[in-house]
N, C-alpha and C. Protein backbone atom coordinates (compact mmCIF):
# COMPACT_ATOMS: atom_id res chain seq x y z
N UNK A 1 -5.67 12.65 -17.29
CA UNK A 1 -6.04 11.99 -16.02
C UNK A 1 -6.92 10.77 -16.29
N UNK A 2 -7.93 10.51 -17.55
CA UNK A 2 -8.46 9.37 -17.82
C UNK A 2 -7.59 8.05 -17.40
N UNK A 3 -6.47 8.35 -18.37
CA UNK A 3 -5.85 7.23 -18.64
C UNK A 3 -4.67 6.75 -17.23
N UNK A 4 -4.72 7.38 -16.86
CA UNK A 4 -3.68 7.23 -15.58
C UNK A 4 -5.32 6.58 -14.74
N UNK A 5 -6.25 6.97 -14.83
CA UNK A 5 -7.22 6.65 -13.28
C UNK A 5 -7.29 5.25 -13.93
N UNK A 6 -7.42 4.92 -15.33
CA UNK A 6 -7.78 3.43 -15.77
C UNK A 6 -6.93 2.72 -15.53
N UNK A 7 -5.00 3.11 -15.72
CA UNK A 7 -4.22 2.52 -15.48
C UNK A 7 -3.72 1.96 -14.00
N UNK A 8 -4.27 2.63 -13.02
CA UNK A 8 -3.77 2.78 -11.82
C UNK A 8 -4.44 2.04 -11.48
N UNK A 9 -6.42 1.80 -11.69
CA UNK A 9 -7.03 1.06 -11.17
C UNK A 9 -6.65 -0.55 -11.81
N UNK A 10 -5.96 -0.67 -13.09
CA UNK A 10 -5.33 -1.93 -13.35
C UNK A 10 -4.21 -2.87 -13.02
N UNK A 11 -2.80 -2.56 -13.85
CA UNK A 11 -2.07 -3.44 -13.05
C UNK A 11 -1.26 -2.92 -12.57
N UNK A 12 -1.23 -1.28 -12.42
CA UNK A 12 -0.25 -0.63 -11.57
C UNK A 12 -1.07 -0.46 -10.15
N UNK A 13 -2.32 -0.43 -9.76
CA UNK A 13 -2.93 -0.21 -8.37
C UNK A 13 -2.77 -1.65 -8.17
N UNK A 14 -2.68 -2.69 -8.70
CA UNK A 14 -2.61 -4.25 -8.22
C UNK A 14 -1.14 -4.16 -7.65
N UNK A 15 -0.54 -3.47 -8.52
CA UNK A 15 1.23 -3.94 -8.47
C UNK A 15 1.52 -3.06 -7.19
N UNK A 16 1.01 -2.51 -6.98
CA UNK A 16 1.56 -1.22 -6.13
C UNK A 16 0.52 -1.38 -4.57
N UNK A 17 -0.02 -1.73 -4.53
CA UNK A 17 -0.93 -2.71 -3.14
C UNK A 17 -0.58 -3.63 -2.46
N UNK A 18 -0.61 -4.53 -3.32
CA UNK A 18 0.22 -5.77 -2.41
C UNK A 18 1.61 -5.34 -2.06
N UNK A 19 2.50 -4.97 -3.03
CA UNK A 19 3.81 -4.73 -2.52
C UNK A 19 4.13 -3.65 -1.00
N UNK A 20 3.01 -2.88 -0.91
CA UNK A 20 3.82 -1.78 0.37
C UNK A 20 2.97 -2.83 1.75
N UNK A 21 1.88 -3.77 1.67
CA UNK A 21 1.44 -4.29 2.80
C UNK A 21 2.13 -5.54 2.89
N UNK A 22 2.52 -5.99 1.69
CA UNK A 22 3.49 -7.77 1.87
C UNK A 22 4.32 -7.33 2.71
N UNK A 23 5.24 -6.08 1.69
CA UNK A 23 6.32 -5.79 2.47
C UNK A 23 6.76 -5.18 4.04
N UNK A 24 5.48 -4.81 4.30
CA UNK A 24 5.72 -4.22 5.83
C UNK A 24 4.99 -5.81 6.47
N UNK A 25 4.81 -6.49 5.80
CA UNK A 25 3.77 -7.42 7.17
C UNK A 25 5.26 -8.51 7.29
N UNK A 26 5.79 -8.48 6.25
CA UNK A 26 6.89 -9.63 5.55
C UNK A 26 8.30 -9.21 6.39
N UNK A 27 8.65 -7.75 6.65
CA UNK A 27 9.59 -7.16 7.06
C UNK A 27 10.05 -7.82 8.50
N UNK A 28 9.09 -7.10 8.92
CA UNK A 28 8.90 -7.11 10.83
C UNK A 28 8.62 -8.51 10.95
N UNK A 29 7.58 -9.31 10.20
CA UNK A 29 7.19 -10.81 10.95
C UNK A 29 8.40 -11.03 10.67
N UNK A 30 9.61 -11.53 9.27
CA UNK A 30 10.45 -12.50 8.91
C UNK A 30 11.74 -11.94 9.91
N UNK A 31 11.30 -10.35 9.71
CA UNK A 31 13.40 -10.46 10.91
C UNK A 31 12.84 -10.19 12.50
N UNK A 32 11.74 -10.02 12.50
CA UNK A 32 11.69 -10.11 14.01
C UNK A 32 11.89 -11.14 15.08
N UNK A 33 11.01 -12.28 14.11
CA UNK A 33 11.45 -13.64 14.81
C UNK A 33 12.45 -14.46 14.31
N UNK A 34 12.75 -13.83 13.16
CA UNK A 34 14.13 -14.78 12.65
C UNK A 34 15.41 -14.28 13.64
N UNK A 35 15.28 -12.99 13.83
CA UNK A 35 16.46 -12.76 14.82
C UNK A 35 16.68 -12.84 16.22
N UNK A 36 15.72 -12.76 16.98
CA UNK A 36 15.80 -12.85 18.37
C UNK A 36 15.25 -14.42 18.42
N UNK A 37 14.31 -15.22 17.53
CA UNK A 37 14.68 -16.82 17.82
C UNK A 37 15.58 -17.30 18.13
N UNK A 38 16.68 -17.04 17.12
CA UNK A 38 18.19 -18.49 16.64
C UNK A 38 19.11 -17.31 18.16
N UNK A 39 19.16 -16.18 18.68
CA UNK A 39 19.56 -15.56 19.61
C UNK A 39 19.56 -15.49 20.85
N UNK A 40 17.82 -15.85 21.03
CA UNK A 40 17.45 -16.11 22.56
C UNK A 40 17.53 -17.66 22.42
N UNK A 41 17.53 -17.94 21.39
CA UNK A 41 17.81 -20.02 22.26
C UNK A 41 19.15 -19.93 22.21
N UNK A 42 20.05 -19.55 21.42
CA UNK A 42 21.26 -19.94 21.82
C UNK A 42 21.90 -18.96 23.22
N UNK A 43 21.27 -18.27 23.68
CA UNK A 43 21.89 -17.63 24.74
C UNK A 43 20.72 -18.08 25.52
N UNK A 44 19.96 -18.75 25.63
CA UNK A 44 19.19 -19.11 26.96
C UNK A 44 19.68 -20.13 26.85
N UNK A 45 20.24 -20.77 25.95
CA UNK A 45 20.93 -22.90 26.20
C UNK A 45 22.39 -22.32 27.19
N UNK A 46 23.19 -21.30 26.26
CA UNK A 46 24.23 -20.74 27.09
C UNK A 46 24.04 -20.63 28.61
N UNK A 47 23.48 -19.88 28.83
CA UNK A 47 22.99 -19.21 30.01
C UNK A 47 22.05 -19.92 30.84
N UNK A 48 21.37 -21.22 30.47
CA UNK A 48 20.46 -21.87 31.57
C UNK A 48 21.40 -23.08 31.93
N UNK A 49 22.06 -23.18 30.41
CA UNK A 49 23.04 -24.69 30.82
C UNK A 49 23.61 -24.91 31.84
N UNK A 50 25.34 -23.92 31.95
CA UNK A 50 26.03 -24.09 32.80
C UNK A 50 25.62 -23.53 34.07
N UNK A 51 24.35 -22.24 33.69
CA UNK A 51 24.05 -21.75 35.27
C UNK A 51 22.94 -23.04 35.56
N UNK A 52 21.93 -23.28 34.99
CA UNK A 52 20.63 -24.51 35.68
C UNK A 52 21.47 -25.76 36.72
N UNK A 53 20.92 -26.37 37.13
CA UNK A 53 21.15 -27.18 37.97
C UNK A 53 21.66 -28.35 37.48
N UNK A 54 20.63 -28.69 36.25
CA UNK A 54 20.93 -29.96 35.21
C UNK A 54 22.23 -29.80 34.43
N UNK A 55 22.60 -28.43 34.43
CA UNK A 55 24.12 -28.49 33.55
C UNK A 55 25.01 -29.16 33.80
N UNK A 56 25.35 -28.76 35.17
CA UNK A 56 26.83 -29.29 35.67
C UNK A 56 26.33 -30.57 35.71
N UNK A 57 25.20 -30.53 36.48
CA UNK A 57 24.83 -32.01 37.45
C UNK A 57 24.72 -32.89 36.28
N UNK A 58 24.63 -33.14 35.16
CA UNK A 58 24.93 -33.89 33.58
C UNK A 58 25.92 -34.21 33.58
N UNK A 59 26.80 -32.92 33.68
CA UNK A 59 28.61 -33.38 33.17
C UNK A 59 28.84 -34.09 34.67
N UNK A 60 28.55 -33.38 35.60
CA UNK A 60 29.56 -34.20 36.76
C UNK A 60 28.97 -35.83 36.57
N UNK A 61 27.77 -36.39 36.19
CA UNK A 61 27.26 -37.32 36.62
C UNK A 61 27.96 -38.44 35.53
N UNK A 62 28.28 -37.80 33.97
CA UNK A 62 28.58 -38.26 33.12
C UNK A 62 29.97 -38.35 32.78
């Protein structure tokens, strides 16, 4: 048990720390907003375009 408490407190407790908090902070922030971003703008451009007022009233005017 010496040598494991020395090792663990070296570069296996370094290696093994950062990786389980990067990875949960890294998980949820990078696909949470990576996926419902590029999703809700393209279905709110969908969906405000032709329903908003400015949609049609663009094309008809143009």
């Amino acid at each position: 048990m010496a040598p494991d408490d020395e090792t663990g407190t070296g570069p296996e407790k370094a290696a093994e720390t950062p990786p389980q908090p990067l990875h949960e902070h890294h998980h949820p922030s990078e696909v949470a907003p990576l996926d419902p971003l590029p999703e809700e703008e393209e279905a709110e451009y969908t969906d405000d375009g032709p329903e908003f007022e400015p949609g049609p009233s663009f094309g008809a005017g143009m």
